[in-house]
N, C-alpha and C. Protein backbone atom coordinates (compact mmCIF):
# COMPACT_ATOMS: atom_id res chain seq x y z
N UNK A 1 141.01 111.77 88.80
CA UNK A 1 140.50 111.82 90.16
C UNK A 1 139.32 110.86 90.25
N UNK A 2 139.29 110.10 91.40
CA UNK A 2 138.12 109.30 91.54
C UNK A 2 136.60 110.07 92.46
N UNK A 3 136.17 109.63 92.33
CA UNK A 3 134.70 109.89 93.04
C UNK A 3 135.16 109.93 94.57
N UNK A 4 135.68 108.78 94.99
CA UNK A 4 136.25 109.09 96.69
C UNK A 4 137.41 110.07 96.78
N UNK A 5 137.88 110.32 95.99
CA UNK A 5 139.47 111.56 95.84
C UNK A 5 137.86 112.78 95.71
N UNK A 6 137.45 112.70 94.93
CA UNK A 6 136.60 113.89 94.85
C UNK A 6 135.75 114.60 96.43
N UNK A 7 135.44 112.96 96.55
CA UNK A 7 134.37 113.29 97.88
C UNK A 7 135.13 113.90 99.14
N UNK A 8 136.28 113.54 99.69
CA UNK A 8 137.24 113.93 100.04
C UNK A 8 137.29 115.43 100.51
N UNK A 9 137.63 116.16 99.04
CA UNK A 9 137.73 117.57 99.21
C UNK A 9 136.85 118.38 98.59
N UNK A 10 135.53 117.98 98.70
CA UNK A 10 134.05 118.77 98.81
C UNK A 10 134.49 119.86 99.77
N UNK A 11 134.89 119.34 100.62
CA UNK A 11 134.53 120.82 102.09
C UNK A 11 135.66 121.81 101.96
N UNK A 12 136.81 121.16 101.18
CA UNK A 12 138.29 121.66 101.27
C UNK A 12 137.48 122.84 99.89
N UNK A 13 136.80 122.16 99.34
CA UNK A 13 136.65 123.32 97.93
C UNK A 13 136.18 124.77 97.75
N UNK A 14 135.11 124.55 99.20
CA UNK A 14 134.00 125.11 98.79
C UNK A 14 134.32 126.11 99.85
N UNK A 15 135.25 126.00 100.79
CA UNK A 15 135.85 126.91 102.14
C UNK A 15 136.76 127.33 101.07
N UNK A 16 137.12 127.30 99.91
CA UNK A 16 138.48 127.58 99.17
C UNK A 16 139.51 127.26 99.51
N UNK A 17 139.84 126.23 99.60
CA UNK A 17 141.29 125.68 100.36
C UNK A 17 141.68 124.49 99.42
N UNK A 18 141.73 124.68 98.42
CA UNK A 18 142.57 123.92 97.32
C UNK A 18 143.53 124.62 97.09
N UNK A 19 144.73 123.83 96.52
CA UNK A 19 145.55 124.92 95.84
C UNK A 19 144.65 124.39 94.41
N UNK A 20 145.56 125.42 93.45
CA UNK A 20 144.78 125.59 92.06
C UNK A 20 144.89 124.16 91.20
N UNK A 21 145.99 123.27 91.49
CA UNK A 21 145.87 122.22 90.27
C UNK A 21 144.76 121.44 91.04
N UNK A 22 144.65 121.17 92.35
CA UNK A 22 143.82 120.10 92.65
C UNK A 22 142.41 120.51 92.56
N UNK A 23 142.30 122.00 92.73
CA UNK A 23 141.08 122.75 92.21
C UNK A 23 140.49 122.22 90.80
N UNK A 24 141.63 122.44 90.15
CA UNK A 24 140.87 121.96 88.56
C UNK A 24 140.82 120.95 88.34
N UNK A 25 141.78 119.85 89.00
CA UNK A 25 141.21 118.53 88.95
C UNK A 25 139.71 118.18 89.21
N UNK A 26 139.56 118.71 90.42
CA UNK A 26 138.21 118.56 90.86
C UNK A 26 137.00 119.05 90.65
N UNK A 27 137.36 120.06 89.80
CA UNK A 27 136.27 120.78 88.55
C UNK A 27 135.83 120.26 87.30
N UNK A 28 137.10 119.35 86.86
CA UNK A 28 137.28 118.01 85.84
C UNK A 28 136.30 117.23 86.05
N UNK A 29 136.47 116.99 87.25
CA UNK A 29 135.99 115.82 87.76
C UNK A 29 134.38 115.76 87.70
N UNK A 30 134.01 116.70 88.13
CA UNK A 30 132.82 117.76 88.86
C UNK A 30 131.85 117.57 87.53
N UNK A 31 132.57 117.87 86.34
CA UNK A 31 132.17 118.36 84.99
C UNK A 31 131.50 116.97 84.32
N UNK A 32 132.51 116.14 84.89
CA UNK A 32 132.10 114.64 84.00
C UNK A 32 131.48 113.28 85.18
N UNK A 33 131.28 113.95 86.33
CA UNK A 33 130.29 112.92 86.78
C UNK A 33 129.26 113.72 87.81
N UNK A 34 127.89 113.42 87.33
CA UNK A 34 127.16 113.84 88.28
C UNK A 34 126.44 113.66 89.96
N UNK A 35 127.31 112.51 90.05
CA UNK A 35 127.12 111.96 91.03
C UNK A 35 127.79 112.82 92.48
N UNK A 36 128.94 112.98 91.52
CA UNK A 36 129.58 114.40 92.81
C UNK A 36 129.21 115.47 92.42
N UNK A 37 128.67 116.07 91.69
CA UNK A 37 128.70 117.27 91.53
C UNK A 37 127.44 117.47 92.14
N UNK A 38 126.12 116.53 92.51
CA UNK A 38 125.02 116.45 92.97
C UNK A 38 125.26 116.76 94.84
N UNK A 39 126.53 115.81 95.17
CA UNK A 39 127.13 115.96 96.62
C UNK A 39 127.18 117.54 96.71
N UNK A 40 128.22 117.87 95.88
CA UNK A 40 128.49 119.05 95.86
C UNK A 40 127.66 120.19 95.86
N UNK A 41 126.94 120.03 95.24
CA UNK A 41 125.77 121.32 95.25
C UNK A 41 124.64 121.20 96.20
N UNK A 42 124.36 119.66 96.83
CA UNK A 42 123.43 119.15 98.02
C UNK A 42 124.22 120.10 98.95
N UNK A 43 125.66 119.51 99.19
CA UNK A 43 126.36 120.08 100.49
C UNK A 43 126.24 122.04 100.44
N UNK A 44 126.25 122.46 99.37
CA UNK A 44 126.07 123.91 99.32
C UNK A 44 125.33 124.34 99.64
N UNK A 45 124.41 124.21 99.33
CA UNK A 45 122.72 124.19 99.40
C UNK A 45 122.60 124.48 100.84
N UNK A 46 122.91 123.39 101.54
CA UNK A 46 122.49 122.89 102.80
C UNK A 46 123.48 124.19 103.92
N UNK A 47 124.82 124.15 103.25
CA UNK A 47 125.40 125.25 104.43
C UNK A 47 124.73 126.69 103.93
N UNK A 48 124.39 127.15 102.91
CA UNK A 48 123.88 128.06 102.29
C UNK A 48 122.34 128.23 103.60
N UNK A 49 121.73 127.51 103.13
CA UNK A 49 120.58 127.28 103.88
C UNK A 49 120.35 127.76 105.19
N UNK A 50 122.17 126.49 106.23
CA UNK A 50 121.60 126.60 107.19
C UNK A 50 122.47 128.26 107.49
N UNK A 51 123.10 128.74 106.67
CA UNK A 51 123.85 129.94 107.09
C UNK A 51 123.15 131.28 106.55
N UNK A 52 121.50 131.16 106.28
CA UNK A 52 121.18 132.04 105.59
C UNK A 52 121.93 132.60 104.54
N UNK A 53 122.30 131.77 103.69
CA UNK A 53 123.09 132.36 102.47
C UNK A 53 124.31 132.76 102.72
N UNK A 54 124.82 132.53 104.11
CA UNK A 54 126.46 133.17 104.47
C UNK A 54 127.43 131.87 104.59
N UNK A 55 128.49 132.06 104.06
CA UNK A 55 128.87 130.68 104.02
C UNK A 55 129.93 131.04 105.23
N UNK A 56 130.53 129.77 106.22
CA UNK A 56 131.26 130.08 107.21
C UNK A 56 131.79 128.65 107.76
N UNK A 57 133.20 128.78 108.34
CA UNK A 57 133.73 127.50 108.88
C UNK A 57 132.92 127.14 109.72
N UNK A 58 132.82 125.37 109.50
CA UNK A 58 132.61 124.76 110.56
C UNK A 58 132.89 124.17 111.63
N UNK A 59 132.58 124.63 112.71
CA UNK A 59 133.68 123.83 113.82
C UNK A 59 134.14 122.61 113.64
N UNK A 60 135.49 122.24 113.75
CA UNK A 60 136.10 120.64 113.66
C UNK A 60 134.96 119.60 114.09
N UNK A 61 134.40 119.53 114.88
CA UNK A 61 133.55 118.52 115.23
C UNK A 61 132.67 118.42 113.93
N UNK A 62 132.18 119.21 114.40
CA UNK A 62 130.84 119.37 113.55
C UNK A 62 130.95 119.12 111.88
N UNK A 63 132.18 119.56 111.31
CA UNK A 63 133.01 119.11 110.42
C UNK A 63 133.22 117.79 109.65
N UNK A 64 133.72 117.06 110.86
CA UNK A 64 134.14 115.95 110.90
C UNK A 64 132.64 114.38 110.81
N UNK A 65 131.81 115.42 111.97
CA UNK A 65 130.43 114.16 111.76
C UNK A 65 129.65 114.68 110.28
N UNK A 66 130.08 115.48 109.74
CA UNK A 66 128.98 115.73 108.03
C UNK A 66 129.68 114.98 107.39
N UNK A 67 131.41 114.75 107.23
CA UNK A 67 132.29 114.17 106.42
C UNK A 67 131.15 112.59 106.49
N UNK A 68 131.86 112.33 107.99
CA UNK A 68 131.32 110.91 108.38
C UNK A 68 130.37 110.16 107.81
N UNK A 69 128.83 111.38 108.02
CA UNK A 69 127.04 111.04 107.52
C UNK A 69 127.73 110.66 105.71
N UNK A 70 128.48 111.62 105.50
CA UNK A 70 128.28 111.57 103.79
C UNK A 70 128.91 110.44 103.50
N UNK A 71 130.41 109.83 104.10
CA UNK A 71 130.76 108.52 103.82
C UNK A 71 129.88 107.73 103.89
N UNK A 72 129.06 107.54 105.36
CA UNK A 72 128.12 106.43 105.39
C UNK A 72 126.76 106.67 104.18
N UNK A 73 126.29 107.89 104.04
CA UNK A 73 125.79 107.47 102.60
C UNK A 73 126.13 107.34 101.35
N UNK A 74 127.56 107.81 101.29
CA UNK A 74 128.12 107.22 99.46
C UNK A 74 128.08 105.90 99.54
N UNK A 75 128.72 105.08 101.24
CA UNK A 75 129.20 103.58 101.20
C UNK A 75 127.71 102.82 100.65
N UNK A 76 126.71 103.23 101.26
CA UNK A 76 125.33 102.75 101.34
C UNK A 76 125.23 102.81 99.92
N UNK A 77 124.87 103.57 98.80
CA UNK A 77 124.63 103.68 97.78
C UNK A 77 125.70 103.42 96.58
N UNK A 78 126.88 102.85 97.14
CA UNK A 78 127.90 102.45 95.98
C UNK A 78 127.46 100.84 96.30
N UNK A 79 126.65 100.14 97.49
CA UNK A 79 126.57 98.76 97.29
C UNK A 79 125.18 98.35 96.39
């Protein structure tokens, strides 16, 4: 799995909506680079945070512009 395959399904992971092989791919993945696993636990953090510790779907929109912010900062920091 690459870093953009990874970044991908951050949100799919953490709502639990993997099935199980792509789960452990991405736990693989998770394990041997810190660069996502830093995404990953930023992005937790942050719904944790803003959900007082309750984790909960996010509306499609709203969804869709965090995907967005995070592309535009991986793109920014992979140049």
């Amino acid at each position: 799995m690459t870093c953009k395959e990874a970044f991908r399904e951050i949100s799919n992971y953490l709502d639990g909506e993997l099935g199980d092989d792509l789960r452990q791919e991405l736990e693989a993945h998770l394990k041997l680079c810190r660069k996502c696993e830093v995404v990953l636990d930023t992005t937790r953090k942050t719904i944790e945070l803003y959900c007082d510790g309750k984790l909960f779907p996010l509306p499609a929109g709203v969804r869709e512009r965090l995907h967005q912010a995070l592309r535009r900062k991986w793109k920014a920091e992979a140049v």
